[in-house]
N, C-alpha and C. Protein backbone atom coordinates (compact mmCIF):
# COMPACT_ATOMS: atom_id res chain seq x y z
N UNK A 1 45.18 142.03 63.80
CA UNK A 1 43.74 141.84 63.78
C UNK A 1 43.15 141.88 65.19
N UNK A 2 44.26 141.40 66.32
CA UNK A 2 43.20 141.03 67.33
C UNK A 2 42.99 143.04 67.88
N UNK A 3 44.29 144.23 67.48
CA UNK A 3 43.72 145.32 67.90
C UNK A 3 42.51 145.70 67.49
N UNK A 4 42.34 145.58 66.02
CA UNK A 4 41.07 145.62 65.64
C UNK A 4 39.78 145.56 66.06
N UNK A 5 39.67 144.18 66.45
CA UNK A 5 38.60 143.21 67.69
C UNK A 5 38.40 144.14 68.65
N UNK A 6 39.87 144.36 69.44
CA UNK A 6 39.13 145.06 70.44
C UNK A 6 38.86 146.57 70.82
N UNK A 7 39.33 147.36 69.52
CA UNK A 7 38.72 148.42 69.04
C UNK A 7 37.18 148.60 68.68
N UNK A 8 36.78 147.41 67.94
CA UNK A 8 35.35 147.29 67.94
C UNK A 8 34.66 146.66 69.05
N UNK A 9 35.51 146.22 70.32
CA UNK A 9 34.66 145.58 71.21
C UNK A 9 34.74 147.01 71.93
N UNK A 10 35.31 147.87 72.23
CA UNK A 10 35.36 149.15 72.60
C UNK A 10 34.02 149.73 72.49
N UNK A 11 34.03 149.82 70.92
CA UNK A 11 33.30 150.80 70.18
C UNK A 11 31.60 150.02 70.30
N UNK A 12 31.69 148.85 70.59
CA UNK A 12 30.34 148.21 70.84
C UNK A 12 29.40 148.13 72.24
N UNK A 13 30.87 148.69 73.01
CA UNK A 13 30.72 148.90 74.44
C UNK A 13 30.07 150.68 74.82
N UNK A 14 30.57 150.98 73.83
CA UNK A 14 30.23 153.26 73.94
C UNK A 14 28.68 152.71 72.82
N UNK A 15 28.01 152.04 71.83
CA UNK A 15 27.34 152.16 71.79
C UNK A 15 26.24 151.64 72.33
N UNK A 16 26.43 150.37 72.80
CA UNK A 16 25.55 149.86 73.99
C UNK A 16 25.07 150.83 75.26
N UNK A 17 26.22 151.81 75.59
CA UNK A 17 26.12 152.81 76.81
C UNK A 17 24.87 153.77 76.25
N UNK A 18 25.12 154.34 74.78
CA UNK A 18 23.74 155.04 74.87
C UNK A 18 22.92 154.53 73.55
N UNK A 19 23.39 153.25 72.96
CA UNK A 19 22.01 153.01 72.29
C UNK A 19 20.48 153.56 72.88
N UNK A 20 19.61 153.87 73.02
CA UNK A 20 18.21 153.86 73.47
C UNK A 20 18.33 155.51 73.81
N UNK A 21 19.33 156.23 74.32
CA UNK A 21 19.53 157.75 74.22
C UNK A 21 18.99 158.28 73.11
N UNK A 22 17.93 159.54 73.10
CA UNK A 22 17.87 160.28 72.18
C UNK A 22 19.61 161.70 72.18
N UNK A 23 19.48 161.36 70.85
CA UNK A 23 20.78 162.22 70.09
C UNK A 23 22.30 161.31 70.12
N UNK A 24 22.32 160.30 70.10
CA UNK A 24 23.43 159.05 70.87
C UNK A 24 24.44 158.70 69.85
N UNK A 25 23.72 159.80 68.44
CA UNK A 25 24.93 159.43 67.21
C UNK A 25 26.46 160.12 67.63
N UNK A 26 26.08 161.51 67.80
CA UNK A 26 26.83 162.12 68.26
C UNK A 26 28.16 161.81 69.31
N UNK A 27 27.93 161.53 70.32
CA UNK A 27 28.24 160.85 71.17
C UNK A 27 29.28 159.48 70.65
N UNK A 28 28.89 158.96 69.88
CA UNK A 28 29.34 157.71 69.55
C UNK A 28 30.28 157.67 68.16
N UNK A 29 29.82 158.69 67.70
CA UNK A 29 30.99 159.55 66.85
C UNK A 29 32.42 159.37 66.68
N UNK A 30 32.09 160.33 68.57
CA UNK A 30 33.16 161.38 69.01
C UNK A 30 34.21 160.04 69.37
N UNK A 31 33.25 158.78 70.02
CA UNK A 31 34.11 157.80 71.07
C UNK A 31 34.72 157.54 69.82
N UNK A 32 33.88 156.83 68.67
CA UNK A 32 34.57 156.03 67.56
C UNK A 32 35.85 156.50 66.70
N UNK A 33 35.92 158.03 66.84
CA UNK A 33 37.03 158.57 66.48
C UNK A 33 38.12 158.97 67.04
N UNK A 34 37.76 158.69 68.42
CA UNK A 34 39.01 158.43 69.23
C UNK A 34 39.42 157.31 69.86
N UNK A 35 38.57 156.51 69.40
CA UNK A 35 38.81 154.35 69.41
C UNK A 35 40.17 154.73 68.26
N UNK A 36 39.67 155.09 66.98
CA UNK A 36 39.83 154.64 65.67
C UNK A 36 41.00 155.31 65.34
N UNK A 37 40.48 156.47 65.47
CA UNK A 37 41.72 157.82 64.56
C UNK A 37 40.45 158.59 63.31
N UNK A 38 39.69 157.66 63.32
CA UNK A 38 38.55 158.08 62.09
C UNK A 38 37.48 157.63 61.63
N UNK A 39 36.49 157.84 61.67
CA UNK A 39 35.47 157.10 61.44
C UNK A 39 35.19 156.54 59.57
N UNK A 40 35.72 155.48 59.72
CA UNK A 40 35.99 154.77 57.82
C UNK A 40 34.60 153.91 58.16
N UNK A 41 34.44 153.76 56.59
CA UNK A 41 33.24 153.34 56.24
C UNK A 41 32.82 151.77 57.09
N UNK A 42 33.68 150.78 57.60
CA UNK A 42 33.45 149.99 58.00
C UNK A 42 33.29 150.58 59.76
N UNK A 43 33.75 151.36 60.28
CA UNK A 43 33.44 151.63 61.42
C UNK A 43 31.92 152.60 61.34
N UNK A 44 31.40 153.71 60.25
CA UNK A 44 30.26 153.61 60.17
C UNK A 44 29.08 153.00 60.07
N UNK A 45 29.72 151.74 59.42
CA UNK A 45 28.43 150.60 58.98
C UNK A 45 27.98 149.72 60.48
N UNK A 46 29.04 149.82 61.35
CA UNK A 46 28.93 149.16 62.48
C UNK A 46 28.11 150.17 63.64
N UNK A 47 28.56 151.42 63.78
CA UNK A 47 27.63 152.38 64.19
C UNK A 47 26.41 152.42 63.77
N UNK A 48 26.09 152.02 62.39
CA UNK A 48 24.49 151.98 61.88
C UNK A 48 23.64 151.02 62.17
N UNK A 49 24.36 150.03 62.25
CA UNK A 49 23.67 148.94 62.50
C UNK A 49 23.54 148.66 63.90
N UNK A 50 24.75 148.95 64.84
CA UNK A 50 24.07 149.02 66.66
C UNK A 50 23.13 150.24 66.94
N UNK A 51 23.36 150.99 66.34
CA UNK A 51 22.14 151.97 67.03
C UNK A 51 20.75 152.08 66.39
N UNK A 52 20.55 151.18 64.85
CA UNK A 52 19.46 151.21 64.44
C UNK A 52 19.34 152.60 63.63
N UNK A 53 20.45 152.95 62.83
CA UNK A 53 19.62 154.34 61.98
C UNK A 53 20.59 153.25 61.07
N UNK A 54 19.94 154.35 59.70
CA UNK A 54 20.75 154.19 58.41
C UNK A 54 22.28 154.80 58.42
N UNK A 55 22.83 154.07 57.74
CA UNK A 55 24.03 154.44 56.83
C UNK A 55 24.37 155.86 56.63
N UNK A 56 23.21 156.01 55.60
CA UNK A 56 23.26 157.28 55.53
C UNK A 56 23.40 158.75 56.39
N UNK A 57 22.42 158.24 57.78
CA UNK A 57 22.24 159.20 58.48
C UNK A 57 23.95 159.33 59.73
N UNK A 58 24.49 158.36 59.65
CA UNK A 58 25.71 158.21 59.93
C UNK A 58 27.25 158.53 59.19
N UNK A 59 26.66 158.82 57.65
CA UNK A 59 27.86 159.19 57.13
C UNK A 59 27.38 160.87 56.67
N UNK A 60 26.02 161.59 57.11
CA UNK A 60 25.62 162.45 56.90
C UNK A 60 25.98 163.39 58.15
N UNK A 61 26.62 162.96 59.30
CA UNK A 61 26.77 163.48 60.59
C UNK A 61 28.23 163.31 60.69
N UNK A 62 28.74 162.26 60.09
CA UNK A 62 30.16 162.56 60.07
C UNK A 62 30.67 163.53 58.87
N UNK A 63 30.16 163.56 57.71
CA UNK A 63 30.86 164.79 56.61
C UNK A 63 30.01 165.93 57.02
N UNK A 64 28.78 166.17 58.18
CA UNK A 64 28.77 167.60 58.33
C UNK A 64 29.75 168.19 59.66
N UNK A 65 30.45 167.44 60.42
CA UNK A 65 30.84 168.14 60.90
C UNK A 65 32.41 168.09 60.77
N UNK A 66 33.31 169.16 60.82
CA UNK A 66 34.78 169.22 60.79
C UNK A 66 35.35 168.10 61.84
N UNK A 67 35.02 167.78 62.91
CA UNK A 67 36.11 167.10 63.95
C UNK A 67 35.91 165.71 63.75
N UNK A 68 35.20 164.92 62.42
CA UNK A 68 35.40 163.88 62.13
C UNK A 68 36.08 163.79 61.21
N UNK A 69 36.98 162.66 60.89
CA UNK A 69 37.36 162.51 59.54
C UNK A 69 37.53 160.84 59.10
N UNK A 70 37.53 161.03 57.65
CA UNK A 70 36.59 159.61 57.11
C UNK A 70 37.87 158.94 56.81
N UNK A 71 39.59 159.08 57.04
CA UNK A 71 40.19 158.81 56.99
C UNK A 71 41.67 159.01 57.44
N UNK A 72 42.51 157.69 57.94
CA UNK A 72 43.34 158.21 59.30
C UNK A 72 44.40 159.62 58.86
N UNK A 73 44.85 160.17 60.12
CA UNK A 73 45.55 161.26 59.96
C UNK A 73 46.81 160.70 60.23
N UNK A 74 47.66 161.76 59.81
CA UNK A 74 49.28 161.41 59.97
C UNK A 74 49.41 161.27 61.59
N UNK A 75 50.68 161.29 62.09
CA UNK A 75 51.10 161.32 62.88
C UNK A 75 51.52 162.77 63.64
N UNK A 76 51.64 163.70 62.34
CA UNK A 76 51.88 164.98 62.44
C UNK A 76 50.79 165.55 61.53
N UNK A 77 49.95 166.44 62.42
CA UNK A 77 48.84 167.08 61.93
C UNK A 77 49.57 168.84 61.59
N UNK A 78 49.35 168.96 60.04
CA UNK A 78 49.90 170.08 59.68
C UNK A 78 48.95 170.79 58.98
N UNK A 79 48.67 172.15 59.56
CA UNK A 79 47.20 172.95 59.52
C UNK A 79 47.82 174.43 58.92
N UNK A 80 47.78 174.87 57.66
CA UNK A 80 48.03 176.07 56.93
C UNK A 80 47.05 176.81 56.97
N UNK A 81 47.15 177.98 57.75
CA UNK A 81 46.21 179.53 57.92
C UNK A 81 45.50 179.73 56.75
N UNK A 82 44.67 179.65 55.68
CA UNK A 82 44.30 180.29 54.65
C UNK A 82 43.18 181.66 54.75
N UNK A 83 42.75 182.32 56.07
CA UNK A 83 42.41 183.19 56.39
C UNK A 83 42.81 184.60 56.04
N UNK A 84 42.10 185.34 55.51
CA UNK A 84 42.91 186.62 55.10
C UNK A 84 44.03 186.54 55.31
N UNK A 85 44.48 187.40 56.83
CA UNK A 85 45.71 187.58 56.65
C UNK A 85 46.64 186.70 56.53
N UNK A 86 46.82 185.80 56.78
CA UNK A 86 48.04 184.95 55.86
C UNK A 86 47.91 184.45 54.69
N UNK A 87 46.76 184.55 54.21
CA UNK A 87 46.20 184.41 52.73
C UNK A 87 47.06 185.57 52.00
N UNK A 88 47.25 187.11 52.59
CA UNK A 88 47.49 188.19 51.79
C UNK A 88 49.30 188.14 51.80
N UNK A 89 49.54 186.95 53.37
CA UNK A 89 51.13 187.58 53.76
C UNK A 89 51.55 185.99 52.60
N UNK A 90 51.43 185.15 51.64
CA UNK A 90 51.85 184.63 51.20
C UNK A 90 51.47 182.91 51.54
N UNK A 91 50.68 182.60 52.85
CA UNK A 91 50.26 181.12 52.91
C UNK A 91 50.20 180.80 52.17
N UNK A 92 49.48 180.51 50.95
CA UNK A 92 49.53 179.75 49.88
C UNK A 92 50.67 179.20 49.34
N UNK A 93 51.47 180.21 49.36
CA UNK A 93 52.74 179.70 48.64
C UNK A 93 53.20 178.96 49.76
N UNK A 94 53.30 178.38 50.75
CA UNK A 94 54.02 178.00 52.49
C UNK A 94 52.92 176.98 52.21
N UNK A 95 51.79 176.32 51.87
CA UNK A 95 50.83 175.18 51.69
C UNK A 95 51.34 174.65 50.38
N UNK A 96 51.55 175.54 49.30
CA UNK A 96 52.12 174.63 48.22
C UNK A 96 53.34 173.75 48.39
N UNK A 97 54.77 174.91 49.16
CA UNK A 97 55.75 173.75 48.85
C UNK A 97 55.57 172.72 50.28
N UNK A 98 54.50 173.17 51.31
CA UNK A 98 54.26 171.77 51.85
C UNK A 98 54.25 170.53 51.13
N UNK A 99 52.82 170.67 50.18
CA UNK A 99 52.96 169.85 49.57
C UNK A 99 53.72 169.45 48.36
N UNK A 100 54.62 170.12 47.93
CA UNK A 100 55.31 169.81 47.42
C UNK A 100 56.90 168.98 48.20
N UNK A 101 57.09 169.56 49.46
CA UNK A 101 57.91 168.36 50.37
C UNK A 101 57.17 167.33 50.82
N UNK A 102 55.91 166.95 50.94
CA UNK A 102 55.52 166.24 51.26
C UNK A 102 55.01 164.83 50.48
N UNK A 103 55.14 165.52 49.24
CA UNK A 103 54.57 165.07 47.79
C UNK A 103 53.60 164.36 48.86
N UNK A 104 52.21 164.74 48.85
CA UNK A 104 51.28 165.04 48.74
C UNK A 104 49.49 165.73 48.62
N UNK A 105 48.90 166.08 48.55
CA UNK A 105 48.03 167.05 47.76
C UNK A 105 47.19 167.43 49.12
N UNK A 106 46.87 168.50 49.25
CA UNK A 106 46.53 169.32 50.91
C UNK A 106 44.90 168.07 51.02
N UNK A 107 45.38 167.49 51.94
CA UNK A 107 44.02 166.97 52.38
C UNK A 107 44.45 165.51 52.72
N UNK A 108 45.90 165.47 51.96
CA UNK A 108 46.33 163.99 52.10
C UNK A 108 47.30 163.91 52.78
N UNK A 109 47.47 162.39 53.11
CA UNK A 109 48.91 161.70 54.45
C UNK A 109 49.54 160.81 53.35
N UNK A 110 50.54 161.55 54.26
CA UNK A 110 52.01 160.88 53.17
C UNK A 110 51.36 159.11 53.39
N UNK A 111 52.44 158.34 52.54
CA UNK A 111 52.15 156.62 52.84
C UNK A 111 52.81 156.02 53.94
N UNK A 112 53.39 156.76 54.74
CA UNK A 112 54.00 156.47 55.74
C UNK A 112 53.25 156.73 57.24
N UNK A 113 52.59 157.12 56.74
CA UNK A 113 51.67 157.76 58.13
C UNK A 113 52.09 158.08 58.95
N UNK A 114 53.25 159.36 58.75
CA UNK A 114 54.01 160.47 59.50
C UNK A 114 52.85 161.88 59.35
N UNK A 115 52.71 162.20 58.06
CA UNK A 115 51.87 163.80 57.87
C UNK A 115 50.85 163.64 57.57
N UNK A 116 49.57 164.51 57.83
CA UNK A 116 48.93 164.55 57.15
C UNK A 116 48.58 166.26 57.20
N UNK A 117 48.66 166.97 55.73
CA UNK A 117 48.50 168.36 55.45
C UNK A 117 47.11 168.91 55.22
N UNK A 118 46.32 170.01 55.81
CA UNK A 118 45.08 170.36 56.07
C UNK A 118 45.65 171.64 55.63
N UNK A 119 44.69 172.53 54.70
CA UNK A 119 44.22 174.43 55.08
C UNK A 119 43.29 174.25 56.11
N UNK A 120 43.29 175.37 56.35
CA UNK A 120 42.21 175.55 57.69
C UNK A 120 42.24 177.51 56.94
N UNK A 121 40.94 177.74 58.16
CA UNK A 121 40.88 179.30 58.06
C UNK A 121 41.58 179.84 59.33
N UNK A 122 41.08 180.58 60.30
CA UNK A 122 41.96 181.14 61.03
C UNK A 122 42.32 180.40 62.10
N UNK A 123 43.79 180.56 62.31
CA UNK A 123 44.45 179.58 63.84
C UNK A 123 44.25 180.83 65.13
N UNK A 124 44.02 182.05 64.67
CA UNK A 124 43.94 182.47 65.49
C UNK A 124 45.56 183.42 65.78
N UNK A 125 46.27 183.91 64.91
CA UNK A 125 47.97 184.17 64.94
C UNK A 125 47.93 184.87 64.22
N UNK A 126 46.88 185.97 63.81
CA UNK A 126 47.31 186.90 62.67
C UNK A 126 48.13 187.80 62.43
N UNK A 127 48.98 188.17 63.70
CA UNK A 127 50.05 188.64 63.94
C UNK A 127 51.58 188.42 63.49
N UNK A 128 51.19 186.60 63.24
CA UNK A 128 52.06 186.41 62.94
C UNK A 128 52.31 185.53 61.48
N UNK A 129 51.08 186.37 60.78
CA UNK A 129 51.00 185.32 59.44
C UNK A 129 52.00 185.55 58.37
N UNK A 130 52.24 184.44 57.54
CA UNK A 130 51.44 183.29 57.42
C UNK A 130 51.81 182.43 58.43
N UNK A 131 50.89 181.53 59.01
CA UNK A 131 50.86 180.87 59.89
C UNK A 131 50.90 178.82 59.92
N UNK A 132 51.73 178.20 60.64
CA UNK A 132 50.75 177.06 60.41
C UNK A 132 51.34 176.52 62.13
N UNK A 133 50.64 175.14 61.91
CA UNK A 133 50.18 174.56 63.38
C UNK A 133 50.90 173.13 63.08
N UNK A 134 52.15 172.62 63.85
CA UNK A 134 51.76 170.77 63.24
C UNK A 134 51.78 170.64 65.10
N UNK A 135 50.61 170.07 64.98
CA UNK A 135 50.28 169.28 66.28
C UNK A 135 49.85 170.14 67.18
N UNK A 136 49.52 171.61 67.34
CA UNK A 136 49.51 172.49 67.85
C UNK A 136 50.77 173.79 67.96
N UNK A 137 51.30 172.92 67.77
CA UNK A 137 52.98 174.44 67.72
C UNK A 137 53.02 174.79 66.48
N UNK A 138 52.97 176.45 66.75
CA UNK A 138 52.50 177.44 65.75
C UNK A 138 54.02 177.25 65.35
N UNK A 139 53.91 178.22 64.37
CA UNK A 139 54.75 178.57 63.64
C UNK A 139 54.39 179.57 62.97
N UNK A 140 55.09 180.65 62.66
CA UNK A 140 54.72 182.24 62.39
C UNK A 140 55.53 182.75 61.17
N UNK A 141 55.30 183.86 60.64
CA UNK A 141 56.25 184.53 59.83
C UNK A 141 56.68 183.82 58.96
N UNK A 142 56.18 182.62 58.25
CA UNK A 142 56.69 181.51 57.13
C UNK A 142 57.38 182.26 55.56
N UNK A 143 57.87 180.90 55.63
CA UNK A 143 58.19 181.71 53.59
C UNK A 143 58.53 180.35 53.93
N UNK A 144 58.23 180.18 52.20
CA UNK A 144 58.44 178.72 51.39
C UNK A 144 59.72 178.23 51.73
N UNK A 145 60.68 179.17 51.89
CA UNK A 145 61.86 178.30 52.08
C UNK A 145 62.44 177.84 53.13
N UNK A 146 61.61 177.93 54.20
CA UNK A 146 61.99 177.34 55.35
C UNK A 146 60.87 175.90 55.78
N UNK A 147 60.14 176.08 55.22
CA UNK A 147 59.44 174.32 54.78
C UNK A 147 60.17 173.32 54.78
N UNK A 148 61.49 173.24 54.18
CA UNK A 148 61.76 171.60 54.22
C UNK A 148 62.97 171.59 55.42
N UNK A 149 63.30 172.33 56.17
CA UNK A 149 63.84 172.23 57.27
C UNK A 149 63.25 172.29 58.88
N UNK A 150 61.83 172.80 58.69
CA UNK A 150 60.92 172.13 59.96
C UNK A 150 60.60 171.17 59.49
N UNK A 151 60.09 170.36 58.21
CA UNK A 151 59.68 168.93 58.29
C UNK A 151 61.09 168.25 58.03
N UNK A 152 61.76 168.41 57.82
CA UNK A 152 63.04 167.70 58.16
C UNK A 152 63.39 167.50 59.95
N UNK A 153 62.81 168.28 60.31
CA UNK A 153 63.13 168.36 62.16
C UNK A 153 61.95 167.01 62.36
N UNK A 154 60.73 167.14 61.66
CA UNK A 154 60.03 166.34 62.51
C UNK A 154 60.38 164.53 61.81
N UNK A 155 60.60 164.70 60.73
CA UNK A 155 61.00 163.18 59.82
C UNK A 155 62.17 162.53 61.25
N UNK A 156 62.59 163.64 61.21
CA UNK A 156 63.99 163.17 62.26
C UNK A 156 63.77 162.78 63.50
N UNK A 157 62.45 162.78 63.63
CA UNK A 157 61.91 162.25 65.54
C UNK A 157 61.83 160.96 65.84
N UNK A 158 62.24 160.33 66.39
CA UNK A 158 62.09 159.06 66.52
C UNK A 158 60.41 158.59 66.71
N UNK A 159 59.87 157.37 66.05
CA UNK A 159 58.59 157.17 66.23
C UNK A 159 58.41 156.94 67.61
């Protein structure tokens, strides 16, 4: 509890800095999601209420933009190409048995809070699709059956 505390004494400190700023949601967002890991509904309600907007207009700025998210990520961020071309070279099937080693459903973190599995559109690797990213290291040329032996490499890392 006491990290907690001083995660929000953090986060009370970045909004004090630009409470009275015009555009200061933004800003306070970005800090709160890198206090946090994510901006969850109790860290929005606290953003609404130091800077004086609604609720609403705080959970309307975090689901429009991609680089927030309303709930924590794994430890290993795993991002599947669904962009044409690895859409055509087979990704889908390389996102399914993700989640199927992962047993669980693209958008979700295992209960361990090792993974958490994302589609995305292009990484930018079409060369080498299908494509995916965990943590930034690509990975190219996939097929389903080499899925449970890179996440077997990363299960195996020491925390």
């Amino acid at each position: 509890m006491d990290q907690s505390k001083e995660k929000f004494a953090q986060l009370q400190k970045l909004i004090d800095s630009h409470k009275n700023m015009k555009g200061s949601l933004m800003p306070v967002l970005q800090g709160a999601q890198e206090i946090f890991g994510c901006v969850s509904e109790d860290v929005q309600k606290f953003i609404a209420e130091g800077l004086g907007v609604t609720l609403s207009e705080v959970y309307g700025v975090a689901t429009f933009y991609a680089q927030f998210s309303l709930h924590p990520k794994g430890k290993y961020l795993i991002s599947v190409c669904l962009g044409t071309a690895c859409y055509v070279k087979g990704s889908q099937n390389v996102l399914d048995k993700l989640s199927e080693v992962l047993e669980i459903p693209v958008g979700g973190t295992t209960p361990d809070g090792k993974f958490t599995l994302e589609a995305t559109r292009c990484l930018g690797a079409c060369g080498l699709a299908p494509v995916m990213m965990i943590n930034g290291e690509v990975y190219g040329r996939l097929t389903p059956d080499v899925i449970p032996g890179i996440i077997e490499k990363y299960r195996a890392k020491e925390d």
